[in-house]
Each structure stands twice: as structure tokens, then as C-alpha cells.
N, C-alpha and C. Protein backbone atom coordinates (compact mmCIF):
# COMPACT_ATOMS: atom_id res chain seq x y z
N UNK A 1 101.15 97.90 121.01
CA UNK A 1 100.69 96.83 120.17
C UNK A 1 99.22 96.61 120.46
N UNK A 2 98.49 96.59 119.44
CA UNK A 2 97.07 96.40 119.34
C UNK A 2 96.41 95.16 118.38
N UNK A 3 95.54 94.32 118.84
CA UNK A 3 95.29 93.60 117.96
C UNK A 3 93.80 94.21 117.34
N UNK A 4 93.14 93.95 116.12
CA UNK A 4 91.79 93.87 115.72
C UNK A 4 91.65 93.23 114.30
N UNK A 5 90.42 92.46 114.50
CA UNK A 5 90.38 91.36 113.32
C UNK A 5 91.12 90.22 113.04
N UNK A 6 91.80 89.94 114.41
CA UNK A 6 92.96 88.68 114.24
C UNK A 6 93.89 88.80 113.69
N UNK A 7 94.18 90.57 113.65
CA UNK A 7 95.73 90.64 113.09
C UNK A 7 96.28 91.82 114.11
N UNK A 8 97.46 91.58 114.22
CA UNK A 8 98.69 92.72 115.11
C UNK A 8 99.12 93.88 115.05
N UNK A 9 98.90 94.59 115.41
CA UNK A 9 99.72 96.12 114.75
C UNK A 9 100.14 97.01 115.85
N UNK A 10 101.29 97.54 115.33
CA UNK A 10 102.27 98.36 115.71
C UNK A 10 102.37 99.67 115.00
N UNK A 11 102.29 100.71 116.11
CA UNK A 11 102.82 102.34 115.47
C UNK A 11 103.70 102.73 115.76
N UNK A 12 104.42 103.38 114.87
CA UNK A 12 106.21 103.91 115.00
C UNK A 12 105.68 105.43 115.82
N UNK A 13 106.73 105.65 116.94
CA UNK A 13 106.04 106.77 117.51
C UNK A 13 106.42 107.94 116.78
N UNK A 14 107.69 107.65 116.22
CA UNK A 14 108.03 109.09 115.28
C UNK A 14 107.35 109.10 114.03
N UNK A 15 106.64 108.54 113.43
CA UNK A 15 106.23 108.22 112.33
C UNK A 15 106.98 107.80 111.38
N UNK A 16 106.92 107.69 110.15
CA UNK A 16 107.28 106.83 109.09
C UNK A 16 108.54 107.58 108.74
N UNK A 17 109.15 108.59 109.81
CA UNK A 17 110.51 108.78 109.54
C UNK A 17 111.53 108.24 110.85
N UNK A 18 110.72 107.01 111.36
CA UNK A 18 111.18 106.29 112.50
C UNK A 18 112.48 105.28 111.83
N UNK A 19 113.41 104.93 112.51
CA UNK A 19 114.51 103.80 112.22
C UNK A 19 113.61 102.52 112.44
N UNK A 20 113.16 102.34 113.27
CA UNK A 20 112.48 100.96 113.56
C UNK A 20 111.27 100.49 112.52
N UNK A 21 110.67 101.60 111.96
CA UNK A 21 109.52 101.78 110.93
C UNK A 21 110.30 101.39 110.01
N UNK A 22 111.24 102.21 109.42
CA UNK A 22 112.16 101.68 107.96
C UNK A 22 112.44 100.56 107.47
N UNK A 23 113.20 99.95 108.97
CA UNK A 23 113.88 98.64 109.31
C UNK A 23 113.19 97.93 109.08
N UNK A 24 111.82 97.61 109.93
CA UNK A 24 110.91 96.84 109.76
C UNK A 24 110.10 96.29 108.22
N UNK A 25 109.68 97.14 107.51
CA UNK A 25 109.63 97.41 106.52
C UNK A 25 110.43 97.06 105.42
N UNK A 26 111.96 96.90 105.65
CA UNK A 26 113.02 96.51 104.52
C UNK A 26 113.23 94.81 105.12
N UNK A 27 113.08 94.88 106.76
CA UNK A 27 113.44 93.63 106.74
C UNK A 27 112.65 92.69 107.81
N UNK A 28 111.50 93.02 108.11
CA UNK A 28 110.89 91.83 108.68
C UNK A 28 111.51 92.08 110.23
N UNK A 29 110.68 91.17 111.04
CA UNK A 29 111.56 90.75 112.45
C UNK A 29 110.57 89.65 112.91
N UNK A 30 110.55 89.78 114.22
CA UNK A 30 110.09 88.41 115.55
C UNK A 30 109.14 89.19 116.41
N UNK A 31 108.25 87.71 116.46
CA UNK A 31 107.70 88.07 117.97
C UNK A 31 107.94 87.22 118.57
N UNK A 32 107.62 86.97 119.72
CA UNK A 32 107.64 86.23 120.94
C UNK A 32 106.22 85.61 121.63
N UNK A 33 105.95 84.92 121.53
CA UNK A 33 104.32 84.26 122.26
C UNK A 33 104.74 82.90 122.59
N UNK A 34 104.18 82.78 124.21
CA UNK A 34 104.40 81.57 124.95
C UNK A 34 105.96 80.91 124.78
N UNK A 35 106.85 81.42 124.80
CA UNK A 35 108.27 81.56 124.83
C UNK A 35 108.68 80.12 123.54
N UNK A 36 107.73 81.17 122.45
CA UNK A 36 108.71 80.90 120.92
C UNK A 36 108.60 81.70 120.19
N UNK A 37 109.57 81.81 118.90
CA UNK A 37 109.49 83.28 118.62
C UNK A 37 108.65 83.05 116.95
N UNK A 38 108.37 84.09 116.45
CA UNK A 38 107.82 83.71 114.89
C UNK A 38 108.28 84.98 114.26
N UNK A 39 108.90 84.34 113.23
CA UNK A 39 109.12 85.61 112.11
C UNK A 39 107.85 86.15 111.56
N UNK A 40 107.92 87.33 111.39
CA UNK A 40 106.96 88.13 110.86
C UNK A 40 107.08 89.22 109.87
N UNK A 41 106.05 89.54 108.61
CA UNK A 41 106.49 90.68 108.10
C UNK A 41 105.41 92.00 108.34
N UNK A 42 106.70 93.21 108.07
CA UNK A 42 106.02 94.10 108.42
C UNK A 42 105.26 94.69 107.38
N UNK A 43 104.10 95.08 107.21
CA UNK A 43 103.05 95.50 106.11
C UNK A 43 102.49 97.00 106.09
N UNK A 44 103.01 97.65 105.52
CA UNK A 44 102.47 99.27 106.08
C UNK A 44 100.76 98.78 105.49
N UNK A 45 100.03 99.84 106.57
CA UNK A 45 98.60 99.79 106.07
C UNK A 45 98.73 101.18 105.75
N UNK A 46 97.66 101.16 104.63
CA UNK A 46 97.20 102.51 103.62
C UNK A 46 95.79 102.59 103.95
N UNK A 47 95.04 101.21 104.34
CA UNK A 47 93.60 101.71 103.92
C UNK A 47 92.99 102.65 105.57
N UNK A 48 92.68 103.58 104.96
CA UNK A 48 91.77 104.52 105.84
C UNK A 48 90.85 103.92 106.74
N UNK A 49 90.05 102.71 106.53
CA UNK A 49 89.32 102.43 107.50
C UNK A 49 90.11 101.21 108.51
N UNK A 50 90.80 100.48 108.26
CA UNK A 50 91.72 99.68 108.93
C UNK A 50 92.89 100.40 109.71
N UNK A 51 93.31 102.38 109.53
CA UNK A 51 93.93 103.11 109.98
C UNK A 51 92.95 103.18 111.11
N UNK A 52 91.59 103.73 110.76
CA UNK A 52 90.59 104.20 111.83
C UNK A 52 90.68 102.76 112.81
N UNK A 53 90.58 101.82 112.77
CA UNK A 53 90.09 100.44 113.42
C UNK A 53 91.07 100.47 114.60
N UNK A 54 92.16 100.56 113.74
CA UNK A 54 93.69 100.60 114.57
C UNK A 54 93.84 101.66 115.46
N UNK A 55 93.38 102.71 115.33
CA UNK A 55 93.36 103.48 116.05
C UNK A 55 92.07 103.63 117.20
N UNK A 56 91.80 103.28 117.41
CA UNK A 56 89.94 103.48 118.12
C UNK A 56 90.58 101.61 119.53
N UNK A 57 91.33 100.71 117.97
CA UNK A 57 91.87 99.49 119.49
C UNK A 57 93.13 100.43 120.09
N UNK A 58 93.94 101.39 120.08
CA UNK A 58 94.76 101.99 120.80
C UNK A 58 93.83 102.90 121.89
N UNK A 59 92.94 103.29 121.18
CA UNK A 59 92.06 104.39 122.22
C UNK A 59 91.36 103.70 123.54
N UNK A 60 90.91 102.71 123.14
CA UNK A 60 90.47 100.98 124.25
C UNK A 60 90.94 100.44 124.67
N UNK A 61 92.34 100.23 124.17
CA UNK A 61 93.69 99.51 125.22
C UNK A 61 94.05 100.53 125.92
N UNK A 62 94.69 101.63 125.93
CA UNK A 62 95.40 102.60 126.24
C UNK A 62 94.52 103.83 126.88
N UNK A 63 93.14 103.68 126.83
CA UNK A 63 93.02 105.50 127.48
C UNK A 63 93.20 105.46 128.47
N UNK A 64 93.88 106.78 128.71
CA UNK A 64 94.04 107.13 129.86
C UNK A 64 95.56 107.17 130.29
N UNK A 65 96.28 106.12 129.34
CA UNK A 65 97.33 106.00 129.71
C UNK A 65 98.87 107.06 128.59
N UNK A 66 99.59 107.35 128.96
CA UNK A 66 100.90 107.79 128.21
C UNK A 66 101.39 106.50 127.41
N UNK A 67 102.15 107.28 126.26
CA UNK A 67 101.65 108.52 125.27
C UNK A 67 100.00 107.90 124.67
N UNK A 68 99.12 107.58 124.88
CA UNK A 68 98.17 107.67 124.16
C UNK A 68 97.73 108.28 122.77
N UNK A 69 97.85 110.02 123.52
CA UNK A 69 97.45 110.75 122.49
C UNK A 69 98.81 111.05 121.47
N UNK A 70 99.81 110.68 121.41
CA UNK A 70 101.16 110.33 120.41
C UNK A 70 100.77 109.62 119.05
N UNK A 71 99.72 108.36 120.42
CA UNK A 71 99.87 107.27 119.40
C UNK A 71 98.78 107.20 118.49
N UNK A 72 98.04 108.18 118.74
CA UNK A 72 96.79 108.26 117.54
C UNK A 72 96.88 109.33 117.22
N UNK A 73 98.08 110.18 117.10
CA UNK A 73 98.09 110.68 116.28
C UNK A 73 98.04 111.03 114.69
N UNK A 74 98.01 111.59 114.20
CA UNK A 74 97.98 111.53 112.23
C UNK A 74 99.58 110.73 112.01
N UNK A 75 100.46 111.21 112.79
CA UNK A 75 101.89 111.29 112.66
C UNK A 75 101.88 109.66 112.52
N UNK A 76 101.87 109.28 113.87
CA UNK A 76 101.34 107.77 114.12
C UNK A 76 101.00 106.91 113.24
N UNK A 77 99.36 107.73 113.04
CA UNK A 77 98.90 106.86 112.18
C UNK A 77 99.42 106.12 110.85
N UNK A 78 99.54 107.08 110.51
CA UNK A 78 99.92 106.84 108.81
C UNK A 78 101.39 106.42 109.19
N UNK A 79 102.11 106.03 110.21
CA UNK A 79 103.00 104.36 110.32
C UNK A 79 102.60 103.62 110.92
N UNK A 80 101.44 103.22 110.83
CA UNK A 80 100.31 101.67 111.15
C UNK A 80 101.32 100.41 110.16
N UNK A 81 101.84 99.64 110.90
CA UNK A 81 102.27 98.41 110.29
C UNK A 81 101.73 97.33 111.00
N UNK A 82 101.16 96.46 110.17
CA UNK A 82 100.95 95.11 110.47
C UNK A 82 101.68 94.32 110.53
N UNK A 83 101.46 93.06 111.95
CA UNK A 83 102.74 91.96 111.59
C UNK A 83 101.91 90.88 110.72
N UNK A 84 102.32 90.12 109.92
CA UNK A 84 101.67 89.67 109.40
C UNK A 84 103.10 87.96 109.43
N UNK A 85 102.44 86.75 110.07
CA UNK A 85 103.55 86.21 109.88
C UNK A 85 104.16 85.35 108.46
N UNK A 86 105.39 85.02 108.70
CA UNK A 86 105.89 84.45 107.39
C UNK A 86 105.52 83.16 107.16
């Protein structure tokens, strides 16, 4: 999970032929912050430069660390979902 621009995002590690990607996508879920939860929906992103953004805050949170290079992958990428809440 990466934030940039004051919004949340999550990459399916299998890509957009992930169960959790699908799911999300047909039906929303929760987060958790400071022990309450908020519904949220999930938003696939399309645009190319908000893919790049998302990917470059995984490269800054995460280098160095496993799977990193998974998660910026093309595969990855293109299942960039935003939480966006309800």
C-alpha cells in the first residue's frame, strides 16, 4: 500500500487476473485507521501518469525490499486500484 496525492493504492500481485483484484472491484471493502474501519471503493486506475506516480511511491517505500520488483511490474501495474472512500 502506497499513498500519493492524498489518495491510497493497492497492487494485485497477480495482476488483474487476481481474486482479490476482481472482488474488490465488484464489491468494495474496509480499511482500518486508528482502530475504525471505513468502507471504501475500489477504482481501477487507467491513467498512465498516475500508473507511473504509483509506481515510483512503491519504488520509495519499498526499495530494496521483497517483492519490490513484482510490484512494479507491467503485470502489477496495470492492477493499480485506488481506495477511494464511500
Amino acid at each position: 500500500m502506497v499513498t500519493n496525492n492524498n489518495h491510497v493504492y493497492l497492487r494485485a500481485g497477480k495482476g488483474k487476473e487476481s481474486k482479490w483484484y476482481k472482488s474488490g472491484l465488484k464489491n468494495g471493502g474496509a480499511i482500518e485507521f486508528n482502530n475504525q474501519t471505513y468502507p471504501v471503493n475500489y477504482v481501477a486506475v487507467e491513467d498512465e501518469d498516475e500508473i507511473k506516480a504509483v509506481t515510483d511511491a512503491y519504488e520509495a517505500k519499498y526499495h530494496g525490499q521483497y517483492p519490490i520488483d513484482m510490484m512494479v511490474s507491467d503485470k502489477c501495474a496495470t492492477a493499480t486500484v485506488r481506495l477511494d472512500l464511500q
